[in-house]
Protein backbone atom coordinates (compact mmCIF):
# COMPACT_ATOMS: atom_id res chain seq x y z
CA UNK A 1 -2.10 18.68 30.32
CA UNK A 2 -0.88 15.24 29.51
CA UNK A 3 -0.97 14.23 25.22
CA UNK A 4 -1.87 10.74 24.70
CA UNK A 5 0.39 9.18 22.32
CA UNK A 6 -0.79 5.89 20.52
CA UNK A 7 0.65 3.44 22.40
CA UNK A 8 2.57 1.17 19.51
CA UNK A 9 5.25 -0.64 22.27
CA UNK A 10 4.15 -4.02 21.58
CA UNK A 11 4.72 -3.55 17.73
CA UNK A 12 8.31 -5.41 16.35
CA UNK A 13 6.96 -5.72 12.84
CA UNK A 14 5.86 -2.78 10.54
CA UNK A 15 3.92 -3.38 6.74
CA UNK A 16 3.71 -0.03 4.91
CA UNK A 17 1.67 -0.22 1.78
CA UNK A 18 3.38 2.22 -0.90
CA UNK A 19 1.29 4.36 -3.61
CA UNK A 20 -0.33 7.13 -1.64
CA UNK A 21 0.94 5.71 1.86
CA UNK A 22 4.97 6.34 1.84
CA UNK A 23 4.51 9.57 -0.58
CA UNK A 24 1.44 12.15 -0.42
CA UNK A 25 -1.58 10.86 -2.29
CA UNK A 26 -2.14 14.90 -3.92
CA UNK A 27 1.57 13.90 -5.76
CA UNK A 28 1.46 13.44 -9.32
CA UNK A 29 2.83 9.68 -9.02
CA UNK A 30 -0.50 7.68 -8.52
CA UNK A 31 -2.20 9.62 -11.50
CA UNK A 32 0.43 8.56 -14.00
CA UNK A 33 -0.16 5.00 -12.59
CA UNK A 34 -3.89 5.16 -13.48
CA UNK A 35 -3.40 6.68 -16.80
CA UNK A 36 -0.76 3.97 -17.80
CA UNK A 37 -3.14 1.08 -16.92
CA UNK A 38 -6.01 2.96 -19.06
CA UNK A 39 -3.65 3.51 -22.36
CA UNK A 40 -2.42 -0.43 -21.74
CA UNK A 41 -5.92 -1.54 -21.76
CA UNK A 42 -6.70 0.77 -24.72
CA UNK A 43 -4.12 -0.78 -26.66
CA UNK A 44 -4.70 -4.15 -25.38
CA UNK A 45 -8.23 -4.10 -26.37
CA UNK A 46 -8.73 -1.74 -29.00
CA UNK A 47 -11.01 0.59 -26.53
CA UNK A 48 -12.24 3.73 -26.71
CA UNK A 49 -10.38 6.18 -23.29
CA UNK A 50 -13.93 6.12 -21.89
CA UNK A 51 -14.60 2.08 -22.27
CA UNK A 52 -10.72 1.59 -21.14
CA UNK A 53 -11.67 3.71 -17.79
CA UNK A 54 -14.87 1.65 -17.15
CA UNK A 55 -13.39 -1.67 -17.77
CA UNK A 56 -10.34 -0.88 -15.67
CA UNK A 57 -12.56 0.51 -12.81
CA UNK A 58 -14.57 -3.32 -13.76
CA UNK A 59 -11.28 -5.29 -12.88
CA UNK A 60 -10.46 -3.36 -9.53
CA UNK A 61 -14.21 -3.63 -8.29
CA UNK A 62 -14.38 -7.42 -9.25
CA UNK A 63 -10.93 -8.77 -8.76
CA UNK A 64 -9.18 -6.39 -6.20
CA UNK A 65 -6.44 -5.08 -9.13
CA UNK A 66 -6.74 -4.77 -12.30
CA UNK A 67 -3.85 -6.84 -12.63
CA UNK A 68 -5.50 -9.74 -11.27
CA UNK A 69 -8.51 -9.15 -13.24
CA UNK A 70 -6.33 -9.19 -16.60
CA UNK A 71 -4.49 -12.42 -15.66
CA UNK A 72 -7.72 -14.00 -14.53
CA UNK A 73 -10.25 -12.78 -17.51
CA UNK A 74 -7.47 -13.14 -20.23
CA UNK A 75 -4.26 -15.04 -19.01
CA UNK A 76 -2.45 -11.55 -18.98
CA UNK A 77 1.69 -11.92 -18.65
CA UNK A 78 1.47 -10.05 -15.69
CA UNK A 79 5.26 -8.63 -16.27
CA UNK A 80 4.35 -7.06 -19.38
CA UNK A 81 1.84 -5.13 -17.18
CA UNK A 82 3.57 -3.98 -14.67
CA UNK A 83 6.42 -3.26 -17.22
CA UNK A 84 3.95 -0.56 -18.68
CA UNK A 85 2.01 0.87 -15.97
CA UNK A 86 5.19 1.87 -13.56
CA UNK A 87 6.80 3.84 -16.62
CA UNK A 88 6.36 6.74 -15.12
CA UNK A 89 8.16 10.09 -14.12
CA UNK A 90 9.29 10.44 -10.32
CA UNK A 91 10.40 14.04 -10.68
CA UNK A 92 7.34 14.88 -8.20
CA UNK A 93 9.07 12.93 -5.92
CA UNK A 94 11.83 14.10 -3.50
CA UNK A 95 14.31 13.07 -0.51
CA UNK A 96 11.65 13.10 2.44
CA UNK A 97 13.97 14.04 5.55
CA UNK A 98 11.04 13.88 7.99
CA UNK A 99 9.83 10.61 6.79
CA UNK A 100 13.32 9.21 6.81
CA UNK A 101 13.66 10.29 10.74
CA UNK A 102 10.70 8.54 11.59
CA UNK A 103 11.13 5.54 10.07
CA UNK A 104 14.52 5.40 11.96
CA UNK A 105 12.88 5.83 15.36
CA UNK A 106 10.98 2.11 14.37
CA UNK A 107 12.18 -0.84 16.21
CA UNK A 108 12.37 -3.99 14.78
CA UNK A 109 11.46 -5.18 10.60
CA UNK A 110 10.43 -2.62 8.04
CA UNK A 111 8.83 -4.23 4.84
CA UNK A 112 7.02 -2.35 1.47
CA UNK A 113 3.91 -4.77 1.28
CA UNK A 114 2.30 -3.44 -1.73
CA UNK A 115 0.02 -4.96 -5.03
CA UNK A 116 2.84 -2.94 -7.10
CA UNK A 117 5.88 -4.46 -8.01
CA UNK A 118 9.65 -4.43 -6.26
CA UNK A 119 11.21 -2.35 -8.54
CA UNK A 120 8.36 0.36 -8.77
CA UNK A 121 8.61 0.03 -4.40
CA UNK A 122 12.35 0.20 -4.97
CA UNK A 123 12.47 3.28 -7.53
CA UNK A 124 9.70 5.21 -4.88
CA UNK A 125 11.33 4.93 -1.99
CA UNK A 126 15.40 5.30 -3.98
CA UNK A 127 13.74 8.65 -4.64
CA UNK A 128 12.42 9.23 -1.04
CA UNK A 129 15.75 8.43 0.68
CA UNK A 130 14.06 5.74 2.73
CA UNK A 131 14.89 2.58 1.07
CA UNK A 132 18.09 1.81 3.23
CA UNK A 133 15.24 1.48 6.01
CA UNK A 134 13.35 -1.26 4.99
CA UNK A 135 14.55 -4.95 5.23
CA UNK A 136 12.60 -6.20 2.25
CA UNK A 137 9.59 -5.63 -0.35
CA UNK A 138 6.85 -8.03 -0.19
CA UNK A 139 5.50 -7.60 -3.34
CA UNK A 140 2.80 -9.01 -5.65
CA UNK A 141 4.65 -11.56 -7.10
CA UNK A 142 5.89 -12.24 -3.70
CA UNK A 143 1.98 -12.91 -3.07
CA UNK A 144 1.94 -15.16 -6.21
CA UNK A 145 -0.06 -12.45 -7.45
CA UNK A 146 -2.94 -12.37 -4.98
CA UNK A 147 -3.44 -9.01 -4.44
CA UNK A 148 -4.60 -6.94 -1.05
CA UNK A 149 -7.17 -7.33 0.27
CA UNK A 150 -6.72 -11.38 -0.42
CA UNK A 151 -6.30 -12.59 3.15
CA UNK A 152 -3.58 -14.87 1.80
CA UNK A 153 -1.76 -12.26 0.79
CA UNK A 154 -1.53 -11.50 4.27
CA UNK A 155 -0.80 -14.68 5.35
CA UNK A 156 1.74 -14.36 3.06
CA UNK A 157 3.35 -11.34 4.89
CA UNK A 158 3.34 -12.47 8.45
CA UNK A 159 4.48 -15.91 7.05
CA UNK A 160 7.60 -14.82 5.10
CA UNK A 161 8.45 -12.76 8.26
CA UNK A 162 8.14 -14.57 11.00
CA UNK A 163 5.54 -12.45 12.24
CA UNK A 164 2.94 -12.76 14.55
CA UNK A 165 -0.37 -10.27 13.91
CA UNK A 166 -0.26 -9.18 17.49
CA UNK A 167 2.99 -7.53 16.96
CA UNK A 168 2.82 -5.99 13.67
CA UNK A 169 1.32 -2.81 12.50
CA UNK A 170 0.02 -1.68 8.88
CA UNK A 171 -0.11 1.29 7.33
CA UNK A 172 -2.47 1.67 4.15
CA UNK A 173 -4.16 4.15 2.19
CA UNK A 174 -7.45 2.03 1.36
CA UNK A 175 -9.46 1.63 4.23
CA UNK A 176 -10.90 -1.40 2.74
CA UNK A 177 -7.42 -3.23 2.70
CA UNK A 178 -6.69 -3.05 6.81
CA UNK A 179 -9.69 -5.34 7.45
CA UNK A 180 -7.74 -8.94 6.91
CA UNK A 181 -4.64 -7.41 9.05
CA UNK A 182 -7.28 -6.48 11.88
CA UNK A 183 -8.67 -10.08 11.54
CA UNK A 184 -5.01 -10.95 12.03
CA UNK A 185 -4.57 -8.73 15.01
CA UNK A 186 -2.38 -6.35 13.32
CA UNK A 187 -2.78 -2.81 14.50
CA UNK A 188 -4.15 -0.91 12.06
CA UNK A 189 -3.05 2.60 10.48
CA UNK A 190 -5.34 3.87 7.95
CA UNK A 191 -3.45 6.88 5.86
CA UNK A 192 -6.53 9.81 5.54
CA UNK A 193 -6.73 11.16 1.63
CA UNK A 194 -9.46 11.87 -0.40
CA UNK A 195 -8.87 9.74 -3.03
CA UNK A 196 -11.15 8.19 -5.12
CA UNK A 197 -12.60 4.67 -3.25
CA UNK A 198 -9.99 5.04 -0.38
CA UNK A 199 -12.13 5.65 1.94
CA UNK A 200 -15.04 2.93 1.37
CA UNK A 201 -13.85 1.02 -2.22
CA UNK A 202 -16.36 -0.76 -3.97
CA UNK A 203 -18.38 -3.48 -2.14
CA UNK A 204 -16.40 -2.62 1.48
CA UNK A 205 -17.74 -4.35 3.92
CA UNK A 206 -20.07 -2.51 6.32
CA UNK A 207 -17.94 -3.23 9.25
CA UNK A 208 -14.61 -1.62 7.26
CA UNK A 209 -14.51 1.22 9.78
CA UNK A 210 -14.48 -1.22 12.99
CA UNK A 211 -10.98 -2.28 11.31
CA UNK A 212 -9.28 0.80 11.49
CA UNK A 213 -7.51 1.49 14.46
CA UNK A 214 -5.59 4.97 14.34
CA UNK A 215 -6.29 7.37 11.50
CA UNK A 216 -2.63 9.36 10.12
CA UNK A 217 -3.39 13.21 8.26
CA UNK A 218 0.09 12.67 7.40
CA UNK A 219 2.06 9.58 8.10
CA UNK A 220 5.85 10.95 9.14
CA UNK A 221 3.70 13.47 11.86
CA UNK A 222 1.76 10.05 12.37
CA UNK A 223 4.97 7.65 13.45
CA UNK A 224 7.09 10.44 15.16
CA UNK A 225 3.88 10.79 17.68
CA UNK A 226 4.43 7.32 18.85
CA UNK A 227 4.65 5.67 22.30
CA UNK A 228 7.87 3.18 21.21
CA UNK A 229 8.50 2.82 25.34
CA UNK A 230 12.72 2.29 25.66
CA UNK A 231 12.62 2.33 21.89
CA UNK A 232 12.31 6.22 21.90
């Protein structure tokens, strides 16, 4: 009996998102994300932990991050943000062989594309032995700070590159964050956890599903199934 391997031959470009897409979402990394943006706002804003969590949770479900929701609402510095919320301990975090075997099998551009900034996508993937394999990190200030799932962010992407949709694939961990690179023609690799909102986020779009094209349990299993053609 034949397999049928996802057929990914006409794919020169690849966009991996990072938090909870290059590194297990169960890790310990993402958590110490969210609990830095709670204790900034806190501080910020004199808030009790429960109003921090509910106004954070405010700013991602009405402006996409809560980044862009701080420099929009209150003219935020968004360095002094980022600054804060990516002080955080990688020791969960370790050389991913597999991962770094697939991602050598790719042909063509690797880029991070992520709402984080370069040197958090830098210090992740230092740690996961992978960094060597990508040719740049498109990140949020590389967007001018318009965050996934901002279709100009996207344009943004495929611009910078060179890239046309047809021939690029994305891998993400929000399902709500594929739909602009489907609209783009971008194949489509949504990165299965059971994260809170990563499956439908707040106000996703009814259709979000109809935008995912391949579904990954584990992303390194995921990219050495491929059908690369020659490339293999």
């Amino acid at each position: 009996m034949t397999v049928s391997r996802p057929d990914f031959r006409h794919v020169d470009h690849w966009l991996f998102d990072l938090d909870n897409t290059l590194y297990d979402a169960n890790s310990g990394v993402f958590p110490q994300i969210d609990r830095n943006m709670k204790r900034f706002l806190m501080t910020e804003f004199d808030l009790a932990e429960a109003d921090a969590h509910a106004y954070q949770k405010e700013l991602y479900r009405d402006y996409g991050t809560t980044l862009n929701g701080l420099m929009t609402r209150h003219q935020l510095d968004p360095a002094r943000f980022l600054d804060h919320v990516h002080d955080i301990d990688f020791g969960e975090l370790a050389h991913d062989a597999d991962l770094h075997t697939a991602l050598a099998r790719l042909p063509g551009r690797k880029a991070i594309f992520t709402n984080g900034s370069r040197k958090h996508a830098e210090n992740v993937a230092a740690k996961l032995g992978i960094l060597d394999h990508f040719d740049a990190i498109f990140d949020i200030v590389s967007a001018d700070y318009r965050p996934k799932p901002d279709p100009a962010a996207y344009h943004a992407v495929l611009g910078h590159y060179g890239a046309e949709g047809r021939r690029a694939a994305m891998f993400e961990d929000l399902k709500r964050n594929l739909k602009p690179a489907s609209e783009l023609g971008m194949t489509t690799v949504w990165i299965a956890n059971d994260a809170p909102w990563s499956a439908h986020g707040p106000d996703a779009p009814e259709d979000i599903d109809g935008h995912v094209h391949h579904v990954a349990e584990a992303l390194s299993t995921f990219l050495h199934s491929l059908d690369l053609g020659d490339a293999t």
